[in-house]
N, C-alpha and C. Protein backbone atom coordinates (compact mmCIF):
# COMPACT_ATOMS: atom_id res chain seq x y z
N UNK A 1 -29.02 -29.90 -75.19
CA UNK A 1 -27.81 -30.64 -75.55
C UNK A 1 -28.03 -32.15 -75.40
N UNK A 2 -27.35 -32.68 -76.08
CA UNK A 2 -27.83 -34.18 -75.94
C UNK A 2 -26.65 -35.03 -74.70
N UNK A 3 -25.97 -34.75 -74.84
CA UNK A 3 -24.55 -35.13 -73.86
C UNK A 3 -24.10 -34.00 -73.05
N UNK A 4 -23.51 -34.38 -72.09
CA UNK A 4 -22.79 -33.88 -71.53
C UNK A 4 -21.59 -32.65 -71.40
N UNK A 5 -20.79 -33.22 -72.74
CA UNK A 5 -19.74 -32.36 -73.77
C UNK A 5 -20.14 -31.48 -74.26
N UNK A 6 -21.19 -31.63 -75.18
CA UNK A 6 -22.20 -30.93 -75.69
C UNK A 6 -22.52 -29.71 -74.87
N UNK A 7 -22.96 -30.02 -73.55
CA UNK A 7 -23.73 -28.59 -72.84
C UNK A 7 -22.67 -28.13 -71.62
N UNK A 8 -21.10 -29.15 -71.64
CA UNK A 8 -20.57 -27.93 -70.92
C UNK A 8 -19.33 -26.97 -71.91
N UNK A 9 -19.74 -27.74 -73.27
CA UNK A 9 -19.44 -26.45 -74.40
C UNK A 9 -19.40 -25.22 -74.71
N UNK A 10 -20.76 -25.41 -74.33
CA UNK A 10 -21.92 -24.10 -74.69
C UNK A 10 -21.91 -23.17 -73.71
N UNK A 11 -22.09 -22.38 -73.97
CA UNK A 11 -22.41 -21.13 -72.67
C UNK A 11 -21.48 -20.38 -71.77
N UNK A 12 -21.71 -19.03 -71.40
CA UNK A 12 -20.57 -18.46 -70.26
C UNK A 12 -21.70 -17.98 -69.66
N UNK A 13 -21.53 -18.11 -67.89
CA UNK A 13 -20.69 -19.26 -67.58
C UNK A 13 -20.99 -20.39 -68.15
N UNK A 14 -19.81 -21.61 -68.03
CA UNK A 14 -20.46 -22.85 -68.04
C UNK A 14 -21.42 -23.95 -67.43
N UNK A 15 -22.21 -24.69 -67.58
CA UNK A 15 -22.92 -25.17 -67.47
C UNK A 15 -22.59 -25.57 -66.20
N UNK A 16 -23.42 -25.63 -64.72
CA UNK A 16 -22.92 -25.94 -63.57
C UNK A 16 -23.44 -27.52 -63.15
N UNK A 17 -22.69 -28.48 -62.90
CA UNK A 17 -22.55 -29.26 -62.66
C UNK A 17 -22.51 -30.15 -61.35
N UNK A 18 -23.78 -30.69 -61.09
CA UNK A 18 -24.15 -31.40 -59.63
C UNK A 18 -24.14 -32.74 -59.77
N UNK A 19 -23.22 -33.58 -59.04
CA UNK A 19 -23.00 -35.03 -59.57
C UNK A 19 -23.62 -35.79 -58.44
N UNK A 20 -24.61 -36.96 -58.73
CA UNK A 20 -25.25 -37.53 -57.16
C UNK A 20 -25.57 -38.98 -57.77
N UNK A 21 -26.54 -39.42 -57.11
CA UNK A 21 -27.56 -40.82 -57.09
C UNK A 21 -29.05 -40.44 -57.34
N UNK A 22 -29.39 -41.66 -57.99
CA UNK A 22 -30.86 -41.17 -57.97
C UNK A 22 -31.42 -42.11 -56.93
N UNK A 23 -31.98 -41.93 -56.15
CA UNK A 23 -32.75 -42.31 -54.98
C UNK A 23 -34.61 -42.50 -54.81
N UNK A 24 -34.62 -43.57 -54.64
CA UNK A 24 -36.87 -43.51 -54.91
C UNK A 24 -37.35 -42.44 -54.86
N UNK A 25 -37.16 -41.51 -53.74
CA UNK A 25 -37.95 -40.05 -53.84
C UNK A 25 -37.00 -39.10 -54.31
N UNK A 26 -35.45 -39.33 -55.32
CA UNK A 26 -35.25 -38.07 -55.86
C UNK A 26 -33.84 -38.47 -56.18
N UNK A 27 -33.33 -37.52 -56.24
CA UNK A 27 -31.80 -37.13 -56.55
C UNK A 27 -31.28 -36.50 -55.67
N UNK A 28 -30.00 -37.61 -54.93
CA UNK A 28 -29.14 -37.48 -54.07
C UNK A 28 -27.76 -36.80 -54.20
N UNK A 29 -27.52 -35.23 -54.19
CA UNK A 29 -26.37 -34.97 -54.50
C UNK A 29 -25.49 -35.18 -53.48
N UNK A 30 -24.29 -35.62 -54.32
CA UNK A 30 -23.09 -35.80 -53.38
C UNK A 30 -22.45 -34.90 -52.34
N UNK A 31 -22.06 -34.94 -51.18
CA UNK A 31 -22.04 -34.07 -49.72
C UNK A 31 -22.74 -33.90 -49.58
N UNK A 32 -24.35 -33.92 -49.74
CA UNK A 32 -25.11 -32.62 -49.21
C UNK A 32 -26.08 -33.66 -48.66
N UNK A 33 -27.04 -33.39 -47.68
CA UNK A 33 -27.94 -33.84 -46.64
C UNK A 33 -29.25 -34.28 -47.50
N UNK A 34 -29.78 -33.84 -47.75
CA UNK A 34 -30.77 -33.69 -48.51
C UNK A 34 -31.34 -34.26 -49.83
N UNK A 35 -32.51 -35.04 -50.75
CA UNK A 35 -32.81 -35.17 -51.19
C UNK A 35 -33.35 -33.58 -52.55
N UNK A 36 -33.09 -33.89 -53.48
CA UNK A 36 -34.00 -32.93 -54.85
C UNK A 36 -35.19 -34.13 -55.37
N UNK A 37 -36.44 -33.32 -55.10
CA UNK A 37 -37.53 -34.37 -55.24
C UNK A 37 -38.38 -33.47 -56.03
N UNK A 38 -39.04 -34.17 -56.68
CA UNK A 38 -39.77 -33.66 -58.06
C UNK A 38 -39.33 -32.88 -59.11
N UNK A 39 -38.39 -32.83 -59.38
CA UNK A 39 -37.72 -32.46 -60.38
C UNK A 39 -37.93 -33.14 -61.80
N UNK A 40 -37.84 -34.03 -62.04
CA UNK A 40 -37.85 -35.21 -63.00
C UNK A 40 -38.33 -36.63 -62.45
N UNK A 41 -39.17 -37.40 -63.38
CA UNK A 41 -39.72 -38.65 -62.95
C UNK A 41 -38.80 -39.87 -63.31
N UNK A 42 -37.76 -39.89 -62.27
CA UNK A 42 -36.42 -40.82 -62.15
C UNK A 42 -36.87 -42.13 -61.66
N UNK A 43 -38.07 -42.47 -61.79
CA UNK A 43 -37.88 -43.73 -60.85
C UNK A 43 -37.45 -45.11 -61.86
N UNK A 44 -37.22 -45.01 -63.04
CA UNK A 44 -36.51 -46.22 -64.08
C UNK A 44 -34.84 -45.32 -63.62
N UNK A 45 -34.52 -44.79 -62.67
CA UNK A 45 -33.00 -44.37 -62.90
C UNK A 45 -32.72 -44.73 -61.33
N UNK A 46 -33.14 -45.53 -60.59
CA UNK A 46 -33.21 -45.72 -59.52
C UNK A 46 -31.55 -46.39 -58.94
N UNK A 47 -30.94 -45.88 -58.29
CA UNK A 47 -29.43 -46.55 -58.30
C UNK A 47 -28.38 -46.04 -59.41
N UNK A 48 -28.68 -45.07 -60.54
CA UNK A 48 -27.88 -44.66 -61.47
C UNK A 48 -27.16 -43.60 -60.51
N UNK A 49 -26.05 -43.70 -61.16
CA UNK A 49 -24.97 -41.82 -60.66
C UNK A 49 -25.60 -41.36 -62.15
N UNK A 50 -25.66 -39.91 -61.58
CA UNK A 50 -26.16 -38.57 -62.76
C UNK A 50 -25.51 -37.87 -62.50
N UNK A 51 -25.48 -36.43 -63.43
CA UNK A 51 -25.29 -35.28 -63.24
C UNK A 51 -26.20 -34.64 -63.58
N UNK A 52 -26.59 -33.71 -62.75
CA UNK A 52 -27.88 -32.85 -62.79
C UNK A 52 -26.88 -31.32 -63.03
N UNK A 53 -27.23 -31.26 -64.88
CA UNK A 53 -26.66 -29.77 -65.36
C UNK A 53 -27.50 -28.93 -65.24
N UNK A 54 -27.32 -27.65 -65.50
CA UNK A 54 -28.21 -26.55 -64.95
C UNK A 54 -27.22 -25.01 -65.78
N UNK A 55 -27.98 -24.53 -66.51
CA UNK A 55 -27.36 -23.23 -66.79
C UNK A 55 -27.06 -21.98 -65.37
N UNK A 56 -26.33 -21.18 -65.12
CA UNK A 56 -26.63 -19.81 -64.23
C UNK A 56 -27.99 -19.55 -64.11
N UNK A 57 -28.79 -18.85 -65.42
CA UNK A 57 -30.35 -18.73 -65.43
C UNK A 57 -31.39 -19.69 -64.66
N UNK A 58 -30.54 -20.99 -64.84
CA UNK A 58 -31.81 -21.79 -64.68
C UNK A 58 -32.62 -21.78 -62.90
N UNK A 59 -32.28 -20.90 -62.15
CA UNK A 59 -32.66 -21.00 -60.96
C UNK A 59 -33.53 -19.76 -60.92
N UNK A 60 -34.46 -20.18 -59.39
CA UNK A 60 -34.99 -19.09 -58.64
C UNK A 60 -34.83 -18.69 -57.96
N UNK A 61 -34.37 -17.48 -57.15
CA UNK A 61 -34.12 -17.53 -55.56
C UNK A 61 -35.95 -17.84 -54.54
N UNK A 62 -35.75 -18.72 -53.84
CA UNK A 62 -37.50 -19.03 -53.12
C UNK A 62 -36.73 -19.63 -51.70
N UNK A 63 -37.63 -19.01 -50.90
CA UNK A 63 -37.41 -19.62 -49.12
C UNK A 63 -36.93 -21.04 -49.35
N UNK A 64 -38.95 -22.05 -49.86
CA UNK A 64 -38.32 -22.78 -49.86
C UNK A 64 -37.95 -23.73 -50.91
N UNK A 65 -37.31 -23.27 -51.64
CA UNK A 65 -36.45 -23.98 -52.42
C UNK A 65 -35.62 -25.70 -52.26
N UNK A 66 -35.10 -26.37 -53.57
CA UNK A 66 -34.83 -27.47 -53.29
C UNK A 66 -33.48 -27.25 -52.71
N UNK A 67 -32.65 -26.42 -53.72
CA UNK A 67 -31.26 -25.79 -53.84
C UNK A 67 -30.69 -25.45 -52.73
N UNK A 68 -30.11 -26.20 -51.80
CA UNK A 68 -29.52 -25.38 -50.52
C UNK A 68 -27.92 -24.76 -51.19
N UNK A 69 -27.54 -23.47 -51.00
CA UNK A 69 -26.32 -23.17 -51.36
C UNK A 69 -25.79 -22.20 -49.84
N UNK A 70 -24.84 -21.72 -50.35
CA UNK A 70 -24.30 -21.11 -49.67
C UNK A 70 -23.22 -20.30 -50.49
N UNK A 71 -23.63 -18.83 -50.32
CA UNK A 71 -23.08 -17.68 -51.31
C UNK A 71 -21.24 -17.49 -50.54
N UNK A 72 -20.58 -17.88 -52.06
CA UNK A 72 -18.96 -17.44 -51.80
C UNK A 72 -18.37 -16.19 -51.86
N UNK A 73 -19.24 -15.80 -53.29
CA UNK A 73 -18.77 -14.05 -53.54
C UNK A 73 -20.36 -13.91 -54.46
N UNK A 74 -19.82 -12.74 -54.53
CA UNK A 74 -21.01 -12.01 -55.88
C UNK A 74 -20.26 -11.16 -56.78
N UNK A 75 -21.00 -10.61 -58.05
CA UNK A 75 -20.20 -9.55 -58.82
C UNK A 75 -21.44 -9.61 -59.36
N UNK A 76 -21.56 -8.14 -59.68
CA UNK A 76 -22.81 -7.21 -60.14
C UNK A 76 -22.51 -7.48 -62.01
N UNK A 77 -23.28 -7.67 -62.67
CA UNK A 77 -22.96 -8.30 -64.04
C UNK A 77 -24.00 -7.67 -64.94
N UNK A 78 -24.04 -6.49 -65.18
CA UNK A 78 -25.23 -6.26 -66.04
C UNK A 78 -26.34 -6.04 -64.94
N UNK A 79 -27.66 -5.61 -65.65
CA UNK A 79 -28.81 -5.99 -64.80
C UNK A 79 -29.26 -7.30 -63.86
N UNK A 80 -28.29 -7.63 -63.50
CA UNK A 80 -28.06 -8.94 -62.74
C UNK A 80 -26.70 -9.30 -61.99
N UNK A 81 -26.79 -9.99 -60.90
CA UNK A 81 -26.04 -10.43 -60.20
C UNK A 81 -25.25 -11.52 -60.28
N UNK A 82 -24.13 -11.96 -60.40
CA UNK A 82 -23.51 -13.44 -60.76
C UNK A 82 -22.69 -13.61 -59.55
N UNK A 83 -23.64 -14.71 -58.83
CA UNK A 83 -23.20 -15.32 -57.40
C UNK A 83 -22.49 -16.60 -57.71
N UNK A 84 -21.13 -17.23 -56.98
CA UNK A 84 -20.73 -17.83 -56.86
C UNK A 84 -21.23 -18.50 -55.99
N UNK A 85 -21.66 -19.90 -55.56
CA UNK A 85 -22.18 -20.28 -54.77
C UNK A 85 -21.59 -21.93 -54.12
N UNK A 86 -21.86 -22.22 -53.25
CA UNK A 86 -21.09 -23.64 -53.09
C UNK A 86 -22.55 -24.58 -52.67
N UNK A 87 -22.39 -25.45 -53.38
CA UNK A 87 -23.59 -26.95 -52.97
C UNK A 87 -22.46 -28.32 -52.51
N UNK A 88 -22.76 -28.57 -51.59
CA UNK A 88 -21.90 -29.84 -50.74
C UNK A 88 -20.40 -29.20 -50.95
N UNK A 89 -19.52 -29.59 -51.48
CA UNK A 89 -18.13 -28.92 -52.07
C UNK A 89 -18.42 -28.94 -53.63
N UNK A 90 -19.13 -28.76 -54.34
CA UNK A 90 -19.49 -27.85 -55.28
C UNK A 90 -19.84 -26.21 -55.39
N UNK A 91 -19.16 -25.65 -56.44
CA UNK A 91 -19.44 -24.62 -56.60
C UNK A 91 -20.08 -24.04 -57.97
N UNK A 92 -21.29 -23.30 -57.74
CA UNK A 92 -22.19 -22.81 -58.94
C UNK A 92 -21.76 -21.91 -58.98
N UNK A 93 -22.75 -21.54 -60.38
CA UNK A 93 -22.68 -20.01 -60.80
C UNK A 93 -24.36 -19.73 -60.90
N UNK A 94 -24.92 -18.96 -60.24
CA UNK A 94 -26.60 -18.37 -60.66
C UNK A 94 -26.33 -16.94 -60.57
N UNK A 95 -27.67 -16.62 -62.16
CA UNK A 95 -27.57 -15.40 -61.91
C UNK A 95 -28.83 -14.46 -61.29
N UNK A 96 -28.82 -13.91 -60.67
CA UNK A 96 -29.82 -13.34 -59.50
C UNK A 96 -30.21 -12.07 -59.43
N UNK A 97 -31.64 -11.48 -59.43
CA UNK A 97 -31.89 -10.05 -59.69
C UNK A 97 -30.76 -9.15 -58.74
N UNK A 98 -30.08 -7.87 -59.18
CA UNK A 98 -29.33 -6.97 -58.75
C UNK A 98 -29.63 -6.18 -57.75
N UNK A 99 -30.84 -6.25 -57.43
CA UNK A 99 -31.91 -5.18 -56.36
C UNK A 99 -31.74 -5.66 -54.83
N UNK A 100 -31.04 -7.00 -54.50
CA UNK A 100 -30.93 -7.65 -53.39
C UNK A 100 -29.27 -7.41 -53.16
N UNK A 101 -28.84 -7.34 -51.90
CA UNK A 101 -27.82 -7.86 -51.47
C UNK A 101 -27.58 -9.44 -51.16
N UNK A 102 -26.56 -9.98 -51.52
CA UNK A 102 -26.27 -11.19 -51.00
C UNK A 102 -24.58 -11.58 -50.51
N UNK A 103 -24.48 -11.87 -49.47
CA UNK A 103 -23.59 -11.18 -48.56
C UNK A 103 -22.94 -13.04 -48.64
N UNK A 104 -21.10 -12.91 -48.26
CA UNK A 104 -20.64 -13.86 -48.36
C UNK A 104 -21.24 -15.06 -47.37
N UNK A 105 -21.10 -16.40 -47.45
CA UNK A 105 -21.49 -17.12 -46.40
C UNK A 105 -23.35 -17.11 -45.91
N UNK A 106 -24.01 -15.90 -46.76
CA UNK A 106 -25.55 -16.23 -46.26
C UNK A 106 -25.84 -17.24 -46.85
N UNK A 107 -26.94 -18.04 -46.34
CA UNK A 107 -27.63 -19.10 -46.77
C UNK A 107 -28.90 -18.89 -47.84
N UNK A 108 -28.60 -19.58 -49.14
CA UNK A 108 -29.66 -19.15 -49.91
C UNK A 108 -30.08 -20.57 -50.15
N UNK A 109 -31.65 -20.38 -50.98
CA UNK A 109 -32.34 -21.20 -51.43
C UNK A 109 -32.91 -21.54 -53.00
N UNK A 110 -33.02 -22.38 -53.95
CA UNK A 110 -33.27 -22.17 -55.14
C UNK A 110 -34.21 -23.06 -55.58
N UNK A 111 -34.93 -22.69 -56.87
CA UNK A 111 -35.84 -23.67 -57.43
C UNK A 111 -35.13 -24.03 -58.76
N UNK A 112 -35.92 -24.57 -59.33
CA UNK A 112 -35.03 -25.18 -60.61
C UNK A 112 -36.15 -24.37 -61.96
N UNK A 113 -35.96 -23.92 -63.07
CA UNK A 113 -36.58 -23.33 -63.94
C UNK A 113 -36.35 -24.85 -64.74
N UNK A 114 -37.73 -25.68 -64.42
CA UNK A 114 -37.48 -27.14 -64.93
C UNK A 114 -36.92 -27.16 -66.65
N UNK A 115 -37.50 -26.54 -67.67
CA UNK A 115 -36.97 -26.35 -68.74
C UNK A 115 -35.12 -26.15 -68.82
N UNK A 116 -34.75 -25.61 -68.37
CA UNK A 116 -33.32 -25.48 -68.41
C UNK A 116 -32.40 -25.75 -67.49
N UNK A 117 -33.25 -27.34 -67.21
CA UNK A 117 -32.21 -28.46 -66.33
C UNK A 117 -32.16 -29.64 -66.78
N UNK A 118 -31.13 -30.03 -67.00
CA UNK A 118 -30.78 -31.83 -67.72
C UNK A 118 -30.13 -32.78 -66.69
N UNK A 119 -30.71 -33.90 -67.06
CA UNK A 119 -29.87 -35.24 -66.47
C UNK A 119 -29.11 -35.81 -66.94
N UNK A 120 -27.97 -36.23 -67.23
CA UNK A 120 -27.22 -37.27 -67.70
C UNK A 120 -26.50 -37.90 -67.31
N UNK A 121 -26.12 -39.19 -67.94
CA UNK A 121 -25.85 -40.47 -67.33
C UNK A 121 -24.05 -39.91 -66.94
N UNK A 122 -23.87 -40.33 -65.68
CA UNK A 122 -22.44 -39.57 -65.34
C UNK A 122 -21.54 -40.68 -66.31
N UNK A 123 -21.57 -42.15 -66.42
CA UNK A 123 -20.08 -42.40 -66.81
C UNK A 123 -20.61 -42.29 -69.05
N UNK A 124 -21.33 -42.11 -69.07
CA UNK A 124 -21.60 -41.75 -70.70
C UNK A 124 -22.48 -40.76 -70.76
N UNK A 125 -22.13 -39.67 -69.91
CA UNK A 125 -22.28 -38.63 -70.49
C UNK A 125 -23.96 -38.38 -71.40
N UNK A 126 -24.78 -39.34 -71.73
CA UNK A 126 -25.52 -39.12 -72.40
C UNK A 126 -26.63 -38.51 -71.58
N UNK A 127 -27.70 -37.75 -72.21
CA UNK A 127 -29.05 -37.02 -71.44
C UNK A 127 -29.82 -37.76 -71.63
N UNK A 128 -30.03 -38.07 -70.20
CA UNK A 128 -31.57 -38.63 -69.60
C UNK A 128 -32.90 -38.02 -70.18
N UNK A 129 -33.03 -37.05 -69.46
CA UNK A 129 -33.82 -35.26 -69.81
C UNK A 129 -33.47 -34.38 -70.28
């Protein structure tokens, strides 16, 4: 998608939405402790606000992962799992193999499936990546 509009158009669920800073070693999402580092080579975006979009698919579940979440609910969806999840006071949607339990309030971890994650500029909306 080239904008913003564009890719939270598209898709069910919709496109999940992480709004932060970009910071020398990464992308600073808002509430949350932590740096997302190597994801994208941001360093001409240094001081910009972004939004770092991301489809359901686009994650992995991995120990250690960049993604700190924390699971709200689940619902079994097909051969797959569709977890509700919360990042700082954000809440995602990933969808996650069905063979695992994931129980309210556990602590999960994620990677990013770099192909089907975008940047864009938060007050115009336009894509970075």
């Amino acid at each position: 998608p080239h904008n913003l509009f564009v890719a939270d158009f598209i898709g069910i669920p919709t496109i999940n939405q992480l709004h932060g800073q970009v910071e020398e070693k990464g992308i600073k999402i808002d509430n949350c402790d932590y740096l997302i580092e190597g994801l994208f080579d941001t360093s001409n975006l240094v001081g910009k606000r972004v939004v770092l979009a991301f489809r359901a698919e686009a994650l992995t579940n991995c120990e250690k992962g960049k993604l700190h979440c924390t699971v709200k609910e689940s619902f079994l969806s097909g051969k797959d799992t569709l977890i509700t999840a919360k990042v700082g006071d954000k809440e995602i949607r990933v969808f996650v193999d069905s063979n695992s339990e994931y129980k309210e309030e556990s602590e999960l971890r994620f990677d990013f499936k770099k192909s089907l994650v975008f940047l864009f500029d938060e007050e115009s909306g336009e894509r970075y990546v």
